[in-house]
C-alpha atoms as a PDB file:
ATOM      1  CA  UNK A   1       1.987 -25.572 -38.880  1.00  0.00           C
ATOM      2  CA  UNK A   2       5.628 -25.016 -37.746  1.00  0.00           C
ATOM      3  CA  UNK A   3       6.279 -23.043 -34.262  1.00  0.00           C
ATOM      4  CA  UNK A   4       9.619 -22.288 -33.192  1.00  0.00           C
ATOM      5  CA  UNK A   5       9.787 -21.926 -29.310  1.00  0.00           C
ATOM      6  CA  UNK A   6      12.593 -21.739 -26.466  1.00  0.00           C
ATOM      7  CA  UNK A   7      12.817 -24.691 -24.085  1.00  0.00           C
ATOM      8  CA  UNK A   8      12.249 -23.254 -20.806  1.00  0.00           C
ATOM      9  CA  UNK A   9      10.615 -26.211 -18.621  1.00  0.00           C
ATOM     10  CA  UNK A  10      10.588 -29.868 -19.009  1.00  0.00           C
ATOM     11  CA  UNK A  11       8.978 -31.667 -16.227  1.00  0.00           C
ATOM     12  CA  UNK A  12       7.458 -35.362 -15.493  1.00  0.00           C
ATOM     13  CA  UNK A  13       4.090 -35.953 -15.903  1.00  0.00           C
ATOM     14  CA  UNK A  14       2.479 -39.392 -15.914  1.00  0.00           C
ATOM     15  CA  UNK A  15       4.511 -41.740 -17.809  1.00  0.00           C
ATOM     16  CA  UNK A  16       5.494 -39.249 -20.025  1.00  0.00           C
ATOM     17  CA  UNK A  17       6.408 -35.817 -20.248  1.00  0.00           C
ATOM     18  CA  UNK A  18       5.597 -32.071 -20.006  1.00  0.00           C
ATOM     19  CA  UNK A  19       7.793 -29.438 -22.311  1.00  0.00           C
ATOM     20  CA  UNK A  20       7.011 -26.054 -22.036  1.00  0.00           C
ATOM     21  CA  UNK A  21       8.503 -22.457 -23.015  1.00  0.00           C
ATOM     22  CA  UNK A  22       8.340 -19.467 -25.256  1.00  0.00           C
ATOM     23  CA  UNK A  23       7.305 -19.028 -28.470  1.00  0.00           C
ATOM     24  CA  UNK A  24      10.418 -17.244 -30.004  1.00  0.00           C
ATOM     25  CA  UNK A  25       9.104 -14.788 -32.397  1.00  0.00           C
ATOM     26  CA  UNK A  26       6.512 -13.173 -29.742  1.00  0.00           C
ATOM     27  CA  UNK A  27       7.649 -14.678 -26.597  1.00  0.00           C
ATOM     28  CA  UNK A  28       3.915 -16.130 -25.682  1.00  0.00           C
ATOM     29  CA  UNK A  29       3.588 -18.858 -23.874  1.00  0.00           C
ATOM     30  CA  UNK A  30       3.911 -22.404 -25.449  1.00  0.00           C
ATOM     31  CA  UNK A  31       2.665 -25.688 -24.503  1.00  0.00           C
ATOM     32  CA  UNK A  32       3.208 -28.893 -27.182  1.00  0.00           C
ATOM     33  CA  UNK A  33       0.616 -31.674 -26.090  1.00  0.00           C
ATOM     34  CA  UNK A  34      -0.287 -35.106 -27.263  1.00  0.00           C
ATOM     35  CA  UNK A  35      -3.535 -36.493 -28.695  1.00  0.00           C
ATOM     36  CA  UNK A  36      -3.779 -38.637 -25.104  1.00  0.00           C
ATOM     37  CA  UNK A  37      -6.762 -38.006 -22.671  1.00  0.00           C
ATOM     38  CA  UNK A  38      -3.894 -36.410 -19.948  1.00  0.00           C
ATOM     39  CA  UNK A  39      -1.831 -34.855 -23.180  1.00  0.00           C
ATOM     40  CA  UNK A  40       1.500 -35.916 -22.033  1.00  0.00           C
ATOM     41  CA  UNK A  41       5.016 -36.549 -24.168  1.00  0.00           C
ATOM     42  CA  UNK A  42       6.089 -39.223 -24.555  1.00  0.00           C
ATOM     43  CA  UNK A  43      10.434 -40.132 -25.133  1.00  0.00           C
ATOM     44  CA  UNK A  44       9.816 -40.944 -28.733  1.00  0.00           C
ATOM     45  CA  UNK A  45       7.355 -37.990 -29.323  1.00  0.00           C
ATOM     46  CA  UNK A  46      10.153 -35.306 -28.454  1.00  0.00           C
ATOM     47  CA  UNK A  47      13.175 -37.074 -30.045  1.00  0.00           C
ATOM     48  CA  UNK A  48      15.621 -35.297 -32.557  1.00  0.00           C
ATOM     49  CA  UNK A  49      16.404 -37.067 -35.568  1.00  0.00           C
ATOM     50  CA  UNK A  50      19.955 -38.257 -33.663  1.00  0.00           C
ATOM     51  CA  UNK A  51      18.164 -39.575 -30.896  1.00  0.00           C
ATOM     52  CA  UNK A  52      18.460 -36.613 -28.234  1.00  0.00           C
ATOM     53  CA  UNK A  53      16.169 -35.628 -26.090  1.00  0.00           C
ATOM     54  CA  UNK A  54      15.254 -31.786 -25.373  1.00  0.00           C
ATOM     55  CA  UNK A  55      17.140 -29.743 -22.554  1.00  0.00           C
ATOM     56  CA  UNK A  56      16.465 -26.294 -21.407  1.00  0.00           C
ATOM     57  CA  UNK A  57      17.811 -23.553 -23.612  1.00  0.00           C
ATOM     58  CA  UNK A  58      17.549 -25.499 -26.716  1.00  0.00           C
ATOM     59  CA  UNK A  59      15.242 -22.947 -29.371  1.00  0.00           C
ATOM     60  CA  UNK A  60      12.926 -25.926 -30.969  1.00  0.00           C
ATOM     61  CA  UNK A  61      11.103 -26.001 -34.175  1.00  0.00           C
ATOM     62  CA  UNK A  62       8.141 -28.570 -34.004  1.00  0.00           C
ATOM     63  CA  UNK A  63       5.197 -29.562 -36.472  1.00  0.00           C
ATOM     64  CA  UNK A  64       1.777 -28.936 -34.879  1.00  0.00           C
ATOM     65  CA  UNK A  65      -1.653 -29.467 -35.892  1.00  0.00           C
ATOM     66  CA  UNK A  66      -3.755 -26.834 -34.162  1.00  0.00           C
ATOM     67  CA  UNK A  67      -3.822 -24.689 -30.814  1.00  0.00           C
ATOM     68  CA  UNK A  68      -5.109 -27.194 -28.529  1.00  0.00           C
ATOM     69  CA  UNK A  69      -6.448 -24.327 -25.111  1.00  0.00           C
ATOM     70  CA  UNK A  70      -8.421 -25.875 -22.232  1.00  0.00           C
ATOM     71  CA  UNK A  71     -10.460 -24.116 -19.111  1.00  0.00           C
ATOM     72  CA  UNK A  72      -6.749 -24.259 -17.748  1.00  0.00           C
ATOM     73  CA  UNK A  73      -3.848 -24.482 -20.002  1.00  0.00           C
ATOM     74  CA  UNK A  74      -4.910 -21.856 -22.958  1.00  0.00           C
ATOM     75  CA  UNK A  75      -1.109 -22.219 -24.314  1.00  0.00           C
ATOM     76  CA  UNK A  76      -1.043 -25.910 -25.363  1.00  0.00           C
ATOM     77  CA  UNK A  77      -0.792 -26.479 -29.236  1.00  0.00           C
ATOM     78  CA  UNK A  78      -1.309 -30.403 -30.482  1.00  0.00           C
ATOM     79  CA  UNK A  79       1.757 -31.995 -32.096  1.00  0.00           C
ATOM     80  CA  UNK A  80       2.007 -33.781 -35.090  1.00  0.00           C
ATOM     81  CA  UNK A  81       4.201 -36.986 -33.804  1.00  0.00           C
ATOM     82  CA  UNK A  82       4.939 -37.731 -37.496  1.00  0.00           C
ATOM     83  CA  UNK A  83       7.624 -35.181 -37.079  1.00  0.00           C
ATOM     84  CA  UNK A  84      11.071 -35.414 -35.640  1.00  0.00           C
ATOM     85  CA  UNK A  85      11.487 -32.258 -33.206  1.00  0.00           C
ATOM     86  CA  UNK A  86      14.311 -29.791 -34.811  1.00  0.00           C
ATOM     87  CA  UNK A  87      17.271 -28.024 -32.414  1.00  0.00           C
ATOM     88  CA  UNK A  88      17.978 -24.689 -34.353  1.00  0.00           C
ATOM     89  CA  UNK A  89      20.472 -23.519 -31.119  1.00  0.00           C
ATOM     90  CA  UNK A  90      21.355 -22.657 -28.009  1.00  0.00           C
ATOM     91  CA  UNK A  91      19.693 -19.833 -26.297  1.00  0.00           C
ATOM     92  CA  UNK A  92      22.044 -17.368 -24.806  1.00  0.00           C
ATOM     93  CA  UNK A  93      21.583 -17.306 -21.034  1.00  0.00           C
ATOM     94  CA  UNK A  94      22.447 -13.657 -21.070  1.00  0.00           C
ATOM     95  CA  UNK A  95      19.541 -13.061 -22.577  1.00  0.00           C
ATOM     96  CA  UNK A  96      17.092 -15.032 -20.332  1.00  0.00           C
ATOM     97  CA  UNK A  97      15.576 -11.268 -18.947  1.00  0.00           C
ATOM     98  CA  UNK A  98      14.069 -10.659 -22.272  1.00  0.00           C
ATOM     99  CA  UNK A  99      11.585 -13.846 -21.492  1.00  0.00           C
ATOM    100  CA  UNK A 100      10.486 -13.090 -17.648  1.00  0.00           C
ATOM    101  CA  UNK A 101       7.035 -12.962 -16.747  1.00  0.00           C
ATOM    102  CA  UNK A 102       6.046  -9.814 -14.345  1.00  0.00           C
ATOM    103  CA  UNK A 103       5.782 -11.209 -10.754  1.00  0.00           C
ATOM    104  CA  UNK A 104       2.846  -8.964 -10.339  1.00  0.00           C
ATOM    105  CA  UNK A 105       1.259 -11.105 -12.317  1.00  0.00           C
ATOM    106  CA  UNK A 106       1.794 -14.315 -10.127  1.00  0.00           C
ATOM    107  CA  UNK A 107      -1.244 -16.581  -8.838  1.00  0.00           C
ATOM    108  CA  UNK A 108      -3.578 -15.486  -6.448  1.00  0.00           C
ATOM    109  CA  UNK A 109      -5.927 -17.496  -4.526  1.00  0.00           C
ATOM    110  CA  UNK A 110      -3.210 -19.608  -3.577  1.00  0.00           C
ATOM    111  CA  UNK A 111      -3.521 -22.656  -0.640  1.00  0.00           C
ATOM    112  CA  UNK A 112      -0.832 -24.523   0.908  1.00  0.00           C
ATOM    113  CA  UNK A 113      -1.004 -28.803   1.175  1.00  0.00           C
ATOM    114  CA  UNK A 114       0.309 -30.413   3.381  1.00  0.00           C
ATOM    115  CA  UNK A 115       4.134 -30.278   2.662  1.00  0.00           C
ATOM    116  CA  UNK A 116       3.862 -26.962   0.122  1.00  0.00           C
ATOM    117  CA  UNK A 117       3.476 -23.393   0.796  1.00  0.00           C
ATOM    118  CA  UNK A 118       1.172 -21.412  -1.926  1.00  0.00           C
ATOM    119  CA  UNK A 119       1.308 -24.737  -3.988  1.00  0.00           C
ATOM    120  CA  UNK A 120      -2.368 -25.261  -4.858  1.00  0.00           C
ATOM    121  CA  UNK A 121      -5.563 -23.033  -6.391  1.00  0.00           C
ATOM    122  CA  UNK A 122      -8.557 -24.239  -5.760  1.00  0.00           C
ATOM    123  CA  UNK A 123     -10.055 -24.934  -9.402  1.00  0.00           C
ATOM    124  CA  UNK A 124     -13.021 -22.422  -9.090  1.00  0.00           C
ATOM    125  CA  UNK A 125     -10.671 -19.658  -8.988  1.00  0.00           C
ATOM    126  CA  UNK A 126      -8.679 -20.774 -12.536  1.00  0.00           C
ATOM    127  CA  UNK A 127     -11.205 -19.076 -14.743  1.00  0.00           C
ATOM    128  CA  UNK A 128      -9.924 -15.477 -13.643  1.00  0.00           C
ATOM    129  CA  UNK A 129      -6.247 -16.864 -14.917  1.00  0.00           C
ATOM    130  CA  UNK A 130      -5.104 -16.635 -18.575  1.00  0.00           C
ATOM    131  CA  UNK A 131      -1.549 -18.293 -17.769  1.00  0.00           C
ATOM    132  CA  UNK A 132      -0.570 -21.682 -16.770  1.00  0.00           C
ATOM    133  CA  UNK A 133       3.001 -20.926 -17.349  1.00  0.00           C
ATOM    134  CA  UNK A 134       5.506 -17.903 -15.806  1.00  0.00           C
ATOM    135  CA  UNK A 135       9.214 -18.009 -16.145  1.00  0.00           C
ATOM    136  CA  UNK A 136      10.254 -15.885 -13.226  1.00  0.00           C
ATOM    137  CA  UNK A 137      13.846 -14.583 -12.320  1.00  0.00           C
ATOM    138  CA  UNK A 138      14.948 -15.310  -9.120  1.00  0.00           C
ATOM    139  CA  UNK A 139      18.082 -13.820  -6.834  1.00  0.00           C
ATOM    140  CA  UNK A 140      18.140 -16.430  -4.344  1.00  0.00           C
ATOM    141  CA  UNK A 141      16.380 -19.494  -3.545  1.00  0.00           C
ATOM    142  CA  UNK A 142      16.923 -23.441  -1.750  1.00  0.00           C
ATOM    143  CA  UNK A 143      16.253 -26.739  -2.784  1.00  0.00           C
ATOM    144  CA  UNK A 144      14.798 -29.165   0.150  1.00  0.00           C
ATOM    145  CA  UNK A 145      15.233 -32.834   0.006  1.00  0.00           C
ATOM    146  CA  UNK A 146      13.677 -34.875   2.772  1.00  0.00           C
ATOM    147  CA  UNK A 147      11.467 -37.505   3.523  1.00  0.00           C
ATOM    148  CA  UNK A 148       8.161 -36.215   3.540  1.00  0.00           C
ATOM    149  CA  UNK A 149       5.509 -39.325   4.120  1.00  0.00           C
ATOM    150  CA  UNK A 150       7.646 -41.446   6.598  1.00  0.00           C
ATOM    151  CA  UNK A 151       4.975 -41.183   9.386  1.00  0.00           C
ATOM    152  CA  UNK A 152       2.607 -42.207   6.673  1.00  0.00           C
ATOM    153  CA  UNK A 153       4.130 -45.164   5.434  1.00  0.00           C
ATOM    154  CA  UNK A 154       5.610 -43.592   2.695  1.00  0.00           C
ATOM    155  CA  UNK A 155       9.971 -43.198   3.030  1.00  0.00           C
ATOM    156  CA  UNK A 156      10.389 -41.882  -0.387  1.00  0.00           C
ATOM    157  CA  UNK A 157      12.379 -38.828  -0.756  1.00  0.00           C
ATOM    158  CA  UNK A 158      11.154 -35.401  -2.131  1.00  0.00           C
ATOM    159  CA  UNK A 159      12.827 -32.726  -3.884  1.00  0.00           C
ATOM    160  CA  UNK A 160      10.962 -29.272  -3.126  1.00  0.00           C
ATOM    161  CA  UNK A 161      12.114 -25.499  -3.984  1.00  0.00           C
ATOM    162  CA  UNK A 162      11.677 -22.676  -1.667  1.00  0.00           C
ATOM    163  CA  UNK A 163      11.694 -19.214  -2.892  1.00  0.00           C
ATOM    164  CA  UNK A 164       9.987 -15.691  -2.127  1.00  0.00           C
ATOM    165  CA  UNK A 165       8.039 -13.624  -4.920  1.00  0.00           C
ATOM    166  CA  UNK A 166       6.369 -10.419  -3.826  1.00  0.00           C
ATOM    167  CA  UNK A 167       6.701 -11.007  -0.099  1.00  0.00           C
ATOM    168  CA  UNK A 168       5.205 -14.273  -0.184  1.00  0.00           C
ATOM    169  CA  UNK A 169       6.751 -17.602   0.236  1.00  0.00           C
ATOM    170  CA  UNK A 170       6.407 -21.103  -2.135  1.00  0.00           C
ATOM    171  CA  UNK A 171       7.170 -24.593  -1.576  1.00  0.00           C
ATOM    172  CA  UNK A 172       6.880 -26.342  -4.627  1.00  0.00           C
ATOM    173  CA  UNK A 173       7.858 -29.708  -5.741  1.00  0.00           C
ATOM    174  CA  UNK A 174      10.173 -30.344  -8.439  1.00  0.00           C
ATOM    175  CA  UNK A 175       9.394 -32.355 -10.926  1.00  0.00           C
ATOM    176  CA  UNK A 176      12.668 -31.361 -13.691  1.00  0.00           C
ATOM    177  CA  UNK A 177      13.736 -34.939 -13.919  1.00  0.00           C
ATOM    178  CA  UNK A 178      17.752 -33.399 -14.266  1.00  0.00           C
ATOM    179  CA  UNK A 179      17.337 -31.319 -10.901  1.00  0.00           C
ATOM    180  CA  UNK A 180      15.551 -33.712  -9.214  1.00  0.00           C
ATOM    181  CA  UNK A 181      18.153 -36.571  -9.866  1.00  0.00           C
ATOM    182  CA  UNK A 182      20.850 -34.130  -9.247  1.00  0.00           C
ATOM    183  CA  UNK A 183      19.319 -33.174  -5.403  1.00  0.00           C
ATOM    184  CA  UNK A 184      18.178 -36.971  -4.430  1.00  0.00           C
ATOM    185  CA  UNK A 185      21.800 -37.585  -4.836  1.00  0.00           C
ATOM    186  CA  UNK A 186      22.848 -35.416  -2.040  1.00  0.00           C
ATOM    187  CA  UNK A 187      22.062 -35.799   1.760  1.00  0.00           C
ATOM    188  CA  UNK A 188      18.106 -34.791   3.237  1.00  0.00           C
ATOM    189  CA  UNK A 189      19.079 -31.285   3.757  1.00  0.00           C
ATOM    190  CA  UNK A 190      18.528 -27.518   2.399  1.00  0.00           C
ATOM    191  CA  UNK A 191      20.570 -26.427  -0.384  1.00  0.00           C
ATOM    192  CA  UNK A 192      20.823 -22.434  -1.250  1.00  0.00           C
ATOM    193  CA  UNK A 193      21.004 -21.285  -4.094  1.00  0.00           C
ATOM    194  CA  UNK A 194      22.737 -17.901  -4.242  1.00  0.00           C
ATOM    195  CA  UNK A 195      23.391 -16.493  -7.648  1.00  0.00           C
ATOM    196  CA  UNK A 196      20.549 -15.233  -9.518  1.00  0.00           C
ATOM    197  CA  UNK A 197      18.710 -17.897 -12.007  1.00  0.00           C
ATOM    198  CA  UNK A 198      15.734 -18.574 -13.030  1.00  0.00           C
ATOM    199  CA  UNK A 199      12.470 -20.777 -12.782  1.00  0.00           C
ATOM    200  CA  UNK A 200       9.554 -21.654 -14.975  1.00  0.00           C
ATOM    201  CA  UNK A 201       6.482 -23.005 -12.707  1.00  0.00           C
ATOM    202  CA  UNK A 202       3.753 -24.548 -14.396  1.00  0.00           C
ATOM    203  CA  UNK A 203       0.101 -26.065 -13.731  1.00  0.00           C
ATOM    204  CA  UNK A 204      -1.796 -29.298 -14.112  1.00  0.00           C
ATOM    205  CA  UNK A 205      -4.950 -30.129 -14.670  1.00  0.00           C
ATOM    206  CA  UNK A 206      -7.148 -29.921 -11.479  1.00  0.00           C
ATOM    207  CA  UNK A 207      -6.438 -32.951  -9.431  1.00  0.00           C
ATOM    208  CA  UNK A 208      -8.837 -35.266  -7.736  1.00  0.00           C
ATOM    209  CA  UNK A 209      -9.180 -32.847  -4.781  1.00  0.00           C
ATOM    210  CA  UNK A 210     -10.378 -29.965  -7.139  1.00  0.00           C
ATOM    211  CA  UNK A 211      -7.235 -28.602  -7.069  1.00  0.00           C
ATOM    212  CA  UNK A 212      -4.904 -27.098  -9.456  1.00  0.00           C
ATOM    213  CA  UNK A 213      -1.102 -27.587  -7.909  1.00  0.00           C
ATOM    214  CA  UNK A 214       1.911 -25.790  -9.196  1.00  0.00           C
ATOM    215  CA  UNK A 215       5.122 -27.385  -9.816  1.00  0.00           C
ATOM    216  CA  UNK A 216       8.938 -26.082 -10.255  1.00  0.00           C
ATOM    217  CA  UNK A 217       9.052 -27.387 -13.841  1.00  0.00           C
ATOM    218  CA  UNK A 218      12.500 -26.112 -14.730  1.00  0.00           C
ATOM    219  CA  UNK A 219      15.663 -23.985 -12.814  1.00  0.00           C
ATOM    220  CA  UNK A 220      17.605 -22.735 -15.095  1.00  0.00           C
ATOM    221  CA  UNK A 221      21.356 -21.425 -13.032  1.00  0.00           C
ATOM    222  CA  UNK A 222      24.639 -20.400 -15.190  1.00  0.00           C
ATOM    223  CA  UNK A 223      26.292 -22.842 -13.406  1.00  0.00           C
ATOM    224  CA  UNK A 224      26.161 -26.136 -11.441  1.00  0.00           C
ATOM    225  CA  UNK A 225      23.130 -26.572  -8.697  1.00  0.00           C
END
């Protein structure tokens, strides 16, 4: 079965990746997912026929083999990885209002770890949610890049994104490989961003802790970050 669908988040996940959007003819939700245990995509999974890899925007048409739902990601559909992925075009940022998600509709239940604010559900609560995915519009935000575990033996650097949604605060990590890259090549620091864009945040599976954590899976700016 064919779906067409807008490119909206693409995010690491394992060894592999996580692509996520809309489905363009009724703008639902849309997750493509592999046959593996933790569903991931991999490089070769996602390719177009001249070798490119998927980047936001791009309006997809993929081969699937079913709707693939779980307890907590009801959009995911199965691939068929005998297919090349198609790009069909560009989607017009103009027109990114059309696909927004009402904030009202944001996660509740929400707990902060140890570094995030309103990152984490606890996984009791995800049965009262039908979405794992929300593509949200956002008038100003800021990136934070700083060493998060050095007083745990852990110097690695960490790309997070603050932003506000109905009065409340998140810190989320990022895990869009391009923004990421792009922010761990500037200095530890706060970056705002001031024009409006936009953001797609997405859930995992529930993680060892019982948790289910949400990520900034794609920031999506007319411009340069």
């Amino acid at each position: 079965m064919q779906k067409t669908f807008i490119c909206l988040a693409k995010s690491r996940k394992l060894s592999g990746l996580c692509v996520a959007g809309k489905e363009f003819e009724n703008l639902q939700g849309f997750r493509p997912v592999s046959e593996r245990q933790t569903e991931e995509l991999s490089e070769i999974e996602i390719r177009y026929r001249n070798g490119q890899l998927p980047r936001l925007l791009d309006v997809i048409t993929i081969e699937t083999k079913n709707a693939n739902p779980n307890p907590f990601q009801k959009e995911n559909w199965l691939i068929d990885s005998n297919y090349y992925w198609t790009i069909n075009r560009k989607y017009d940022f103009m027109d990114l209002n059309h696909l927004c998600d009402n904030p009202v509709d944001f996660w509740k239940n929400t707990e902060s770890s140890y570094n995030g604010r309103n990152d984490r559900i606890d996984s009791a609560y995800f049965n009262q949610i039908d979405k794992s995915f929300m593509f949200l519009k956002l008038e100003k935000s800021s990136i934070i890049v700083r060493e998060e575990g050095r007083d745990f033996g852990n110097p690695k650097r960490k790309v997070r994104m603050h932003f506000c949604i109905n009065n409340t605060d998140y810190i989320l990590p990022v895990t869009h490989p391009e923004v990421e890259r792009f922010f761990l090549g500037k200095l530890d620091g706060e970056y705002i961003i001031s024009e409006p864009h936009y953001l797609s945040v997405s859930t995992g599976m529930p993680h060892t802790d019982n948790k289910v954590y949400l990520f900034a899976a794609g920031i999506i700016c007319s411009g340069q970050y």
